[in-house]
Structures are given as structure tokens and as C-alpha cells.
C-alpha atoms as a PDB file:
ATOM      1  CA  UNK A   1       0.000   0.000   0.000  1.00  0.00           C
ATOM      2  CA  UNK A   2       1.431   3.577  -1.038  1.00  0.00           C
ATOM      3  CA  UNK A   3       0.375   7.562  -0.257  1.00  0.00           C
ATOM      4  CA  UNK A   4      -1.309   8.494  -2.684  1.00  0.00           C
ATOM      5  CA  UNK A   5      -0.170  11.880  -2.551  1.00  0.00           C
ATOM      6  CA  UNK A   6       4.032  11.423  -2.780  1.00  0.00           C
ATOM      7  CA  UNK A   7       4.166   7.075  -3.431  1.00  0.00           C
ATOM      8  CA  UNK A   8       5.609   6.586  -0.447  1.00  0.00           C
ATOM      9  CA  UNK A   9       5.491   2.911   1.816  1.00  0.00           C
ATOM     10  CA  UNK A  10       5.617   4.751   4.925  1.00  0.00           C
ATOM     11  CA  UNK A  11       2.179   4.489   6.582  1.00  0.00           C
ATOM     12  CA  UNK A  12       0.325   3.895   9.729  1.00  0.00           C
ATOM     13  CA  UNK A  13      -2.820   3.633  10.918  1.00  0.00           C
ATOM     14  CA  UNK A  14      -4.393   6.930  12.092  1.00  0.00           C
ATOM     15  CA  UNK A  15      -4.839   7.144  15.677  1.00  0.00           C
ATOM     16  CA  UNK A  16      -8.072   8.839  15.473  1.00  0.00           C
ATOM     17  CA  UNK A  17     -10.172   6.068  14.965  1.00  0.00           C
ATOM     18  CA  UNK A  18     -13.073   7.765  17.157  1.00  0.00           C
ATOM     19  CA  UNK A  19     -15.185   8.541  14.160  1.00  0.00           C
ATOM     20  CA  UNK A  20     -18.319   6.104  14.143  1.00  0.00           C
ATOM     21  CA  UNK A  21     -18.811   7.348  10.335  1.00  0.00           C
ATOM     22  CA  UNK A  22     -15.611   4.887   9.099  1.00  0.00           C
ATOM     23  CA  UNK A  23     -17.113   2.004  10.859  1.00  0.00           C
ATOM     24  CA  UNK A  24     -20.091   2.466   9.746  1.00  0.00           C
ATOM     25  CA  UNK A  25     -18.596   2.526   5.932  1.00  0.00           C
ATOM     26  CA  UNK A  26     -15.899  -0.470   6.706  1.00  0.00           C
ATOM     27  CA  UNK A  27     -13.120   2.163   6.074  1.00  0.00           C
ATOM     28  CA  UNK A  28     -10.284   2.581   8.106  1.00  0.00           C
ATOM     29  CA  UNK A  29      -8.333   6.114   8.380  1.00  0.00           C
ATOM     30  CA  UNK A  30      -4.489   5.660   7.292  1.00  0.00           C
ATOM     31  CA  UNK A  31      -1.899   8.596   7.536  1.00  0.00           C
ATOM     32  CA  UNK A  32       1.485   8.752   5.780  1.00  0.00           C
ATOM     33  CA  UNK A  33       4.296   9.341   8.149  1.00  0.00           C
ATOM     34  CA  UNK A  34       6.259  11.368   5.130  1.00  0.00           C
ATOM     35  CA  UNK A  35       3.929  14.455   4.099  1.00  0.00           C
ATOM     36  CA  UNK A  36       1.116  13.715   6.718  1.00  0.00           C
ATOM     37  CA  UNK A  37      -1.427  13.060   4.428  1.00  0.00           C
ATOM     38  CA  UNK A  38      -4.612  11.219   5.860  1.00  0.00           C
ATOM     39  CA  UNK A  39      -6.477   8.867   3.369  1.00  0.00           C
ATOM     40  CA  UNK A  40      -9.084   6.024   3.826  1.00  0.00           C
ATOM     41  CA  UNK A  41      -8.091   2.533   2.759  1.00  0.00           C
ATOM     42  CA  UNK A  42     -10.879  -0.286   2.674  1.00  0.00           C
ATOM     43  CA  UNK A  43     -10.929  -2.472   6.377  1.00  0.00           C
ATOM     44  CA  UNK A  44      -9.687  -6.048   4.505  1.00  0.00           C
ATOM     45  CA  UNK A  45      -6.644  -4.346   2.666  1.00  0.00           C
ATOM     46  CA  UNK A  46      -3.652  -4.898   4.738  1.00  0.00           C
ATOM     47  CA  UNK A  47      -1.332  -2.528   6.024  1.00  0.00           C
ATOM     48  CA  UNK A  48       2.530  -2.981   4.747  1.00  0.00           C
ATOM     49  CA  UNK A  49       3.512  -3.658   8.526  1.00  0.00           C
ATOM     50  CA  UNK A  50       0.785  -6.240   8.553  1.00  0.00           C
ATOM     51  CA  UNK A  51       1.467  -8.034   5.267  1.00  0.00           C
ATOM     52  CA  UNK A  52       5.609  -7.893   5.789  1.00  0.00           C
ATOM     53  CA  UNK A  53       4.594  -9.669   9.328  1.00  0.00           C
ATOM     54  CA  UNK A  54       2.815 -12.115   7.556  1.00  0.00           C
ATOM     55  CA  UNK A  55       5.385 -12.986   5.379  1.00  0.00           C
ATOM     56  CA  UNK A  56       8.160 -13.687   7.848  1.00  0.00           C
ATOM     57  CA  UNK A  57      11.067 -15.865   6.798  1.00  0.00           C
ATOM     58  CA  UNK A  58      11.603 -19.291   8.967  1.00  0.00           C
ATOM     59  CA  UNK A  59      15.229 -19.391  10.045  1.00  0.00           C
ATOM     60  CA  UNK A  60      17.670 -20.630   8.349  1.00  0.00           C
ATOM     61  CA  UNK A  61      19.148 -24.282   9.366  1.00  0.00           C
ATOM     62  CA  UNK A  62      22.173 -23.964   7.969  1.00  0.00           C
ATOM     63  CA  UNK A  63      22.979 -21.720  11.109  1.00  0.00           C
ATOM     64  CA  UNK A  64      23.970 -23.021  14.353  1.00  0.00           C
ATOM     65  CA  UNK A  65      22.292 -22.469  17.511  1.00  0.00           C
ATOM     66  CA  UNK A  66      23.194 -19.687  19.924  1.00  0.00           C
ATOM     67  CA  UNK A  67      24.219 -20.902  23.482  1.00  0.00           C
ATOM     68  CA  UNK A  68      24.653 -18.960  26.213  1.00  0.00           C
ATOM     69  CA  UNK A  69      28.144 -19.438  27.947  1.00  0.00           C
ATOM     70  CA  UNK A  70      28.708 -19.510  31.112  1.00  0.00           C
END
């Protein structure tokens, strides 16, 4: 998901979710943490913090475990 005002990935979830009008419309209130513009975004698109969470990489076995030593 990207502002649509300057393309950028950088954006959060408005903290002003008080507004009974967006649930009421299954919108949710995103801002851009670049140029501070505030947009609405439908409630079943993802976030990019949500969807990068999502697609976390298992670790890799090829490492070894870390121990602590004593």
C-alpha cells in the first residue's frame, strides 16, 4: 500500500479512529508518516507492517544455535 499523494510505503494507521462514520462505511483512516497526508483505505486491505509480518522468513538451518556461555 502507497500515499497516494508522494508514493511513499511509509504508513500507519491513524490514531483517530473515534469517528463512528468509518465504521459504519468499513473504512479505516491511514496517515502517511512522510507528508502527513490522511487517506481512507478499505478495512480487509492490509497494512505494509501487517502483510511484511505475515510474510516472515523461517530461520535458516544452515545456522547453528546460539548458546549462552557460562
Amino acid at each position: 500500500m502507497n500515499c497516494p499523494r508522494c508514493a511513499s510505503q511509509n504508513i500507519r494507521r491513524s490514531q483517530s479512529q473515534d469517528s463512528i462514520w468509518f465504521r459504519f462505511v468499513l473504512q479505516k483512516m491511514m496517515r502517511c508518516q512522510r507528508c502527513c497526508y490522511t487517506f481512507a483505505t478499505p478495512l480487509w486491505e492490509k497494512p505494509v507492517e501487517l502483510a511484511a509480518a505475515t510474510t516472515t522468513k523461517a530461520p535458516s538451518a544452515d545456522r547453528e544455535p546460539v548458546t549462552a556461555s557460562a
